[in-house]
C-alpha atoms as a PDB file:
ATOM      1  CA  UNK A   1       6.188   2.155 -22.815  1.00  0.00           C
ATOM      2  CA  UNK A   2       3.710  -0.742 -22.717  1.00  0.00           C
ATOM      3  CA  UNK A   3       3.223  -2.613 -19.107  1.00  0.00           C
ATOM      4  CA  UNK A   4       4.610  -6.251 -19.246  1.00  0.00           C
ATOM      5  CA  UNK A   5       1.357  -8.259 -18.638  1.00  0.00           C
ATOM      6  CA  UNK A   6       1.327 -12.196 -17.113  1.00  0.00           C
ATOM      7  CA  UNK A   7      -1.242 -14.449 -16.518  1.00  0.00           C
ATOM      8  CA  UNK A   8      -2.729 -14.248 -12.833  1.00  0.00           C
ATOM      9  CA  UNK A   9      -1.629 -18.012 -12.875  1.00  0.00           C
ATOM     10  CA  UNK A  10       2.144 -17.214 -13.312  1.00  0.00           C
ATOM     11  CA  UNK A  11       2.378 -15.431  -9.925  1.00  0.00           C
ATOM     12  CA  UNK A  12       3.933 -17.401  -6.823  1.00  0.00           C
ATOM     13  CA  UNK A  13       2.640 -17.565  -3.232  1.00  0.00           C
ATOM     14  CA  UNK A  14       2.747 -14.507  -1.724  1.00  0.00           C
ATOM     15  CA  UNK A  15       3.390 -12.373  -4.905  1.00  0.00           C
ATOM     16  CA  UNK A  16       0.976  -8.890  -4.982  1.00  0.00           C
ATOM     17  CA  UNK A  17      -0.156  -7.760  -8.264  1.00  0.00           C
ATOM     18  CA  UNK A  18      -2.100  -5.141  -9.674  1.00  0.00           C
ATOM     19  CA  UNK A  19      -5.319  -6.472 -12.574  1.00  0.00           C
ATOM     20  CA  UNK A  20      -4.777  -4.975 -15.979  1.00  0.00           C
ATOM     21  CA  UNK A  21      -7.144  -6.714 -17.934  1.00  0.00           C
ATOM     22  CA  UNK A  22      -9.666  -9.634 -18.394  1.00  0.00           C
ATOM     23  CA  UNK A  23      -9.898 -11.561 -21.795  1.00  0.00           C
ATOM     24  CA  UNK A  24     -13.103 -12.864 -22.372  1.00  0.00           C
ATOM     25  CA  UNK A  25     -16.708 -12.651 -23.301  1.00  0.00           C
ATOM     26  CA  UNK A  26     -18.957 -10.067 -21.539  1.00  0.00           C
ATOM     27  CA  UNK A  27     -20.227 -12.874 -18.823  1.00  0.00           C
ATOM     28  CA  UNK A  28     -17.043 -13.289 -17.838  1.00  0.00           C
ATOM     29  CA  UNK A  29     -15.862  -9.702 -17.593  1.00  0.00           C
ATOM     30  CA  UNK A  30     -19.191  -8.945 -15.877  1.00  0.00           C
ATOM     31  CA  UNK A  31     -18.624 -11.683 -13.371  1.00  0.00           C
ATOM     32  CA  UNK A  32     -15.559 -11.350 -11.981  1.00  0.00           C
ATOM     33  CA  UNK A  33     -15.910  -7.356 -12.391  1.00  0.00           C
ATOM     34  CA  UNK A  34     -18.591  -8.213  -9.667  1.00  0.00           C
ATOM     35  CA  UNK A  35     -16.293 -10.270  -7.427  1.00  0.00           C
ATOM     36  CA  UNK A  36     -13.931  -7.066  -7.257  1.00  0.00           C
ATOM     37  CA  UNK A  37     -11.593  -7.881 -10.285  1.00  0.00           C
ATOM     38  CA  UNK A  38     -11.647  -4.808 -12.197  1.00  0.00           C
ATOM     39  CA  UNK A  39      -8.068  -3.429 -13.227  1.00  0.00           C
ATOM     40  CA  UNK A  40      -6.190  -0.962 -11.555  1.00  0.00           C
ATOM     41  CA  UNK A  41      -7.006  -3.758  -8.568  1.00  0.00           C
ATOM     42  CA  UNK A  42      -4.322  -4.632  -5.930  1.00  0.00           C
ATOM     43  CA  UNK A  43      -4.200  -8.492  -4.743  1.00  0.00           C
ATOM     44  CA  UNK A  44      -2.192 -11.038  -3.346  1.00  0.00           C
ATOM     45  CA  UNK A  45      -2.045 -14.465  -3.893  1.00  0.00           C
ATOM     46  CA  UNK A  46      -2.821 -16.505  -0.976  1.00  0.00           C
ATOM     47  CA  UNK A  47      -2.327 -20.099  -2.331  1.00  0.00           C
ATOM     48  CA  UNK A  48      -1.892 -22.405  -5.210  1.00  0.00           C
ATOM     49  CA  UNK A  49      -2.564 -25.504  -5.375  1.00  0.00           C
ATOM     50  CA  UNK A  50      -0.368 -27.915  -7.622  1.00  0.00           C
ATOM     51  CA  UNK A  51      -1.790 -26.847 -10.737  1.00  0.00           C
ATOM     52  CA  UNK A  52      -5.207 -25.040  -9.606  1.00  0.00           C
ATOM     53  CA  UNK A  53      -7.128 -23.660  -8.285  1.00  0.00           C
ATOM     54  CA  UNK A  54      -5.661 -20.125  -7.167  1.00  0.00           C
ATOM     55  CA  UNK A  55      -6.676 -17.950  -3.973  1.00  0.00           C
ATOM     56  CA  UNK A  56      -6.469 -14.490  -3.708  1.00  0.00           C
ATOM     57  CA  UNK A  57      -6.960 -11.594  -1.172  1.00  0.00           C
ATOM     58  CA  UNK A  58      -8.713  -8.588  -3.076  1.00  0.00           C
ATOM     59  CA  UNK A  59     -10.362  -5.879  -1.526  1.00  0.00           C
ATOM     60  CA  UNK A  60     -10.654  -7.208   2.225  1.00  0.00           C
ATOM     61  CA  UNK A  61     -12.262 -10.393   0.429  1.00  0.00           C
ATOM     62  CA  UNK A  62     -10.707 -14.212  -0.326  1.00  0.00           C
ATOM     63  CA  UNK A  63     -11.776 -15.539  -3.939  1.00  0.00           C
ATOM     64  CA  UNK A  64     -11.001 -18.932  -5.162  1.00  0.00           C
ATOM     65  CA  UNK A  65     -10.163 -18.891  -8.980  1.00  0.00           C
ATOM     66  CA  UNK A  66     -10.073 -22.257 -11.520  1.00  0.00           C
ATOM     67  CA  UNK A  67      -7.240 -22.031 -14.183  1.00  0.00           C
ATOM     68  CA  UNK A  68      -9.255 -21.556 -17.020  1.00  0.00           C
ATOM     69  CA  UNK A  69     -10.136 -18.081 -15.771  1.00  0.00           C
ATOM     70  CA  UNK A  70      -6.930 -17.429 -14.150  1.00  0.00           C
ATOM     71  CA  UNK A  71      -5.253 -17.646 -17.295  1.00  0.00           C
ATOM     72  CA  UNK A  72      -7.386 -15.388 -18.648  1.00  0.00           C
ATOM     73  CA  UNK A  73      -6.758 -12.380 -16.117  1.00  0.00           C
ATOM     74  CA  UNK A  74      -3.711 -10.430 -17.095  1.00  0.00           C
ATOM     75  CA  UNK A  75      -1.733  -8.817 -14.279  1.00  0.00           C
ATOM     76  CA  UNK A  76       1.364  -7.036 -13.563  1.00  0.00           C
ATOM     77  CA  UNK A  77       3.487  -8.175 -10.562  1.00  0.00           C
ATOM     78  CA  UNK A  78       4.515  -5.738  -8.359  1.00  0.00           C
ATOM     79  CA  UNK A  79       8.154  -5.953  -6.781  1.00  0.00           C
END
């Protein structure tokens, strides 16, 4: 049974999630691979702001994300 993937950017506040994939060219894989976002990853998102950007707690660490590459990171909520 295939896992029902959403964008990073549809989570709420507070939501956990596990990374499943990244679409994108190598640079971006490569980069946020680097910053800890490599599937199989747990997170939770920390805030939103109105549109953009997105923070996240992953791996003991806070990242900021833009929505042009949250968009592009594919998770799948966890309950």
């Amino acid at each position: 049974m295939p896992v029902k993937t959403i964008s990073l950017i549809d989570l709420k506040e507070g939501q956990k999630g596990i990374v499943v994939s990244v679409l994108g060219g190598y640079g971006v894989i490569q980069r946020l691979s680097d910053m800890g976002l490599t599937p199989g990853t747990e997170f939770e998102i920390l805030r939103k702001g109105r549109l953009c950007p997105v923070e996240i707690s992953i791996r003991g660490s806070k990242l900021v994300i833009g929505c042009g590459i949250a968009t592009k990171i594919l998770v799948k909520a966890k309950k």
